[in-house]
N, C-alpha and C. Protein backbone atom coordinates (compact mmCIF):
# COMPACT_ATOMS: atom_id res chain seq x y z
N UNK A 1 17.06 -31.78 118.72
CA UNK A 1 16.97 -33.06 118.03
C UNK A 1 17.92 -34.05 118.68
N UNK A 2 17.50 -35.25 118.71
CA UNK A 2 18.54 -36.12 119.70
C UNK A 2 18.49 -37.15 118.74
N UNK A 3 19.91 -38.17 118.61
CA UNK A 3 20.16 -38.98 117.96
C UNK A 3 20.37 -39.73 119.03
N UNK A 4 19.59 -41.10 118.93
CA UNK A 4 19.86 -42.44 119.82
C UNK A 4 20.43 -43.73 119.04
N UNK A 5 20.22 -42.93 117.67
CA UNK A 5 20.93 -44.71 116.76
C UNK A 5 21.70 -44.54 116.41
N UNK A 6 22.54 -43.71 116.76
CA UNK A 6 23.93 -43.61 115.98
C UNK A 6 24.82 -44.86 115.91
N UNK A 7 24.73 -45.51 116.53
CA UNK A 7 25.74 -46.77 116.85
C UNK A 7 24.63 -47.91 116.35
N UNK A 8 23.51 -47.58 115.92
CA UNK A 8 22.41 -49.29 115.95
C UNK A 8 23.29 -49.81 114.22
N UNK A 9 23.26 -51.17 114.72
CA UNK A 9 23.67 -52.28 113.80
C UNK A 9 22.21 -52.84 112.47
N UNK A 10 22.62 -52.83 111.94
CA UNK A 10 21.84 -53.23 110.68
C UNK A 10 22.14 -54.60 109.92
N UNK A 11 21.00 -55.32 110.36
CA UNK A 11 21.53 -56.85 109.38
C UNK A 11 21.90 -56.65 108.20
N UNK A 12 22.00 -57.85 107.78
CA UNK A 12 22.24 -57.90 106.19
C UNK A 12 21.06 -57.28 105.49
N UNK A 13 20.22 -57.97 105.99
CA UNK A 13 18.66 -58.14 104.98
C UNK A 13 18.89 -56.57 105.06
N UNK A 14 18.54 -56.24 106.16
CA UNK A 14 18.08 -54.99 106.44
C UNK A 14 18.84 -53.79 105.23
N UNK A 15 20.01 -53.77 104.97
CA UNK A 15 21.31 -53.12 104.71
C UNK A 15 20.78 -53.44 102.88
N UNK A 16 20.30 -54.49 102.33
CA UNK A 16 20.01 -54.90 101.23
C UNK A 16 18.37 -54.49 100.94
N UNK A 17 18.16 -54.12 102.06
CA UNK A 17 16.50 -53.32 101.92
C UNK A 17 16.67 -52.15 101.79
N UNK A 18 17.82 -51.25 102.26
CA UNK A 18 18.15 -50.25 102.47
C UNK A 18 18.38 -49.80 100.81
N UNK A 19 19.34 -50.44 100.45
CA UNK A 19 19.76 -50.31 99.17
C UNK A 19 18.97 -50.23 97.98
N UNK A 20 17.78 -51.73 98.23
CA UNK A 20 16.88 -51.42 97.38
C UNK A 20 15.94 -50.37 97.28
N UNK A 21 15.69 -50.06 98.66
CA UNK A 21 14.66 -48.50 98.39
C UNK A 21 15.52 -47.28 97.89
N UNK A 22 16.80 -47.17 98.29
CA UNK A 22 17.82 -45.97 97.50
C UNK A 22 17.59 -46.35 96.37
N UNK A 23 18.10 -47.39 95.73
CA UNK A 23 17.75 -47.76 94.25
C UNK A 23 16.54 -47.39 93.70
N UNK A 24 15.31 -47.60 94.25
CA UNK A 24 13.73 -47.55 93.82
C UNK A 24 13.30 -46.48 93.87
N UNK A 25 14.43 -45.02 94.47
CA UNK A 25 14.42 -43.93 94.15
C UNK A 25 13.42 -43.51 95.39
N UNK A 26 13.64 -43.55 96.19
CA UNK A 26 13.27 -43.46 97.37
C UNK A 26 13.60 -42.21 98.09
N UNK A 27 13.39 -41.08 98.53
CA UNK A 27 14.56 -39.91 99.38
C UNK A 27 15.32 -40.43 100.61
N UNK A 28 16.23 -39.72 100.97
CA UNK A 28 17.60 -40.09 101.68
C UNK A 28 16.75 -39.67 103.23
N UNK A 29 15.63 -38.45 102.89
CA UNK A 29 15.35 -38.51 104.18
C UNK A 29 14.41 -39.79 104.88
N UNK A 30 13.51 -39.81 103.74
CA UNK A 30 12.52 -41.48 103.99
C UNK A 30 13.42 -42.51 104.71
N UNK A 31 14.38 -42.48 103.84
CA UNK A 31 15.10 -44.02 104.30
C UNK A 31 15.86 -43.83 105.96
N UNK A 32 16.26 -42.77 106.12
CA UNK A 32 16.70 -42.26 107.22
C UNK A 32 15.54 -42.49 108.50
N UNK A 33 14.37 -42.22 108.19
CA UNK A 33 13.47 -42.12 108.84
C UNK A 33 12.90 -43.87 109.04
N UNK A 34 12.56 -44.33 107.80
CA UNK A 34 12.43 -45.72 107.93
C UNK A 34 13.12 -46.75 108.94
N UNK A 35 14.11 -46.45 108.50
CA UNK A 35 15.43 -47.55 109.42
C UNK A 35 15.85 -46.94 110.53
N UNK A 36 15.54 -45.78 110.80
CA UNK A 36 16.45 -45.00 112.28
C UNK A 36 17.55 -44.78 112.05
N UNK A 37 18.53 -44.61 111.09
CA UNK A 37 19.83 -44.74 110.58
C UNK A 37 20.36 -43.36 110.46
N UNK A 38 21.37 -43.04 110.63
CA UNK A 38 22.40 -42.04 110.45
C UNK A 38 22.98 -41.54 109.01
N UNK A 39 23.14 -40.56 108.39
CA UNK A 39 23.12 -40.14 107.27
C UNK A 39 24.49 -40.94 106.83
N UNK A 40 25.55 -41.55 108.08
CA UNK A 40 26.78 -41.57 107.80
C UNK A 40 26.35 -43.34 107.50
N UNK A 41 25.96 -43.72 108.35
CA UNK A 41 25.51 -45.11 108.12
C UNK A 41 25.02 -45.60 106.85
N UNK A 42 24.17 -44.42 106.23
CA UNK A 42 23.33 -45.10 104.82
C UNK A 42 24.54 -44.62 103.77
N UNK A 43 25.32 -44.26 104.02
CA UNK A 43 26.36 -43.72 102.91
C UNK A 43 27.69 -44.60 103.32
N UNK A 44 27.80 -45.46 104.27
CA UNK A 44 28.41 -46.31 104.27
C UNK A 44 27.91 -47.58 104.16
N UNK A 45 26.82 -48.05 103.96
CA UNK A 45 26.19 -48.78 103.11
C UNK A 45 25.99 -49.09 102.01
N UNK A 46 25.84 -47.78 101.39
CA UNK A 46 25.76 -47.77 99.98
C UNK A 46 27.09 -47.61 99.42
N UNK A 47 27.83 -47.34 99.96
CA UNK A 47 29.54 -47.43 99.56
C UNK A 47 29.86 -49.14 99.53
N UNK A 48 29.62 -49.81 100.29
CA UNK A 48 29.98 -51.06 100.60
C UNK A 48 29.61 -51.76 99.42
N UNK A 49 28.55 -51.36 98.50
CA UNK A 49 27.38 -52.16 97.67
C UNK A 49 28.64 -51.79 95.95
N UNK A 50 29.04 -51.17 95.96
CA UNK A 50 30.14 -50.95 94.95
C UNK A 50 31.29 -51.62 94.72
């Protein structure tokens, strides 16, 4: 398995889309998959939103 987004940047919007599908009850793997994002990335996202 190879990770190439570990470092990709996420707008705002994007980061507030993110949130809303976690919210809308969405799985952690979907959203992972959706955005290309790193498990560490969406959990520092959603930390930020608190």
């Amino acid at each position: 398995m190879e990770v190439k987004f570990r470092n990709k940047r996420l707008s705002i919007t994007d980061q507030v889309s993110v949130v809303t599908d976690y919210n809308g009850g969405m799985s952690v793997k979907d959203i992972l998959e959706k955005y290309k994002i790193s498990r560490g990335t969406l959990y520092n996202i959603l930390k930020k939103q608190i």
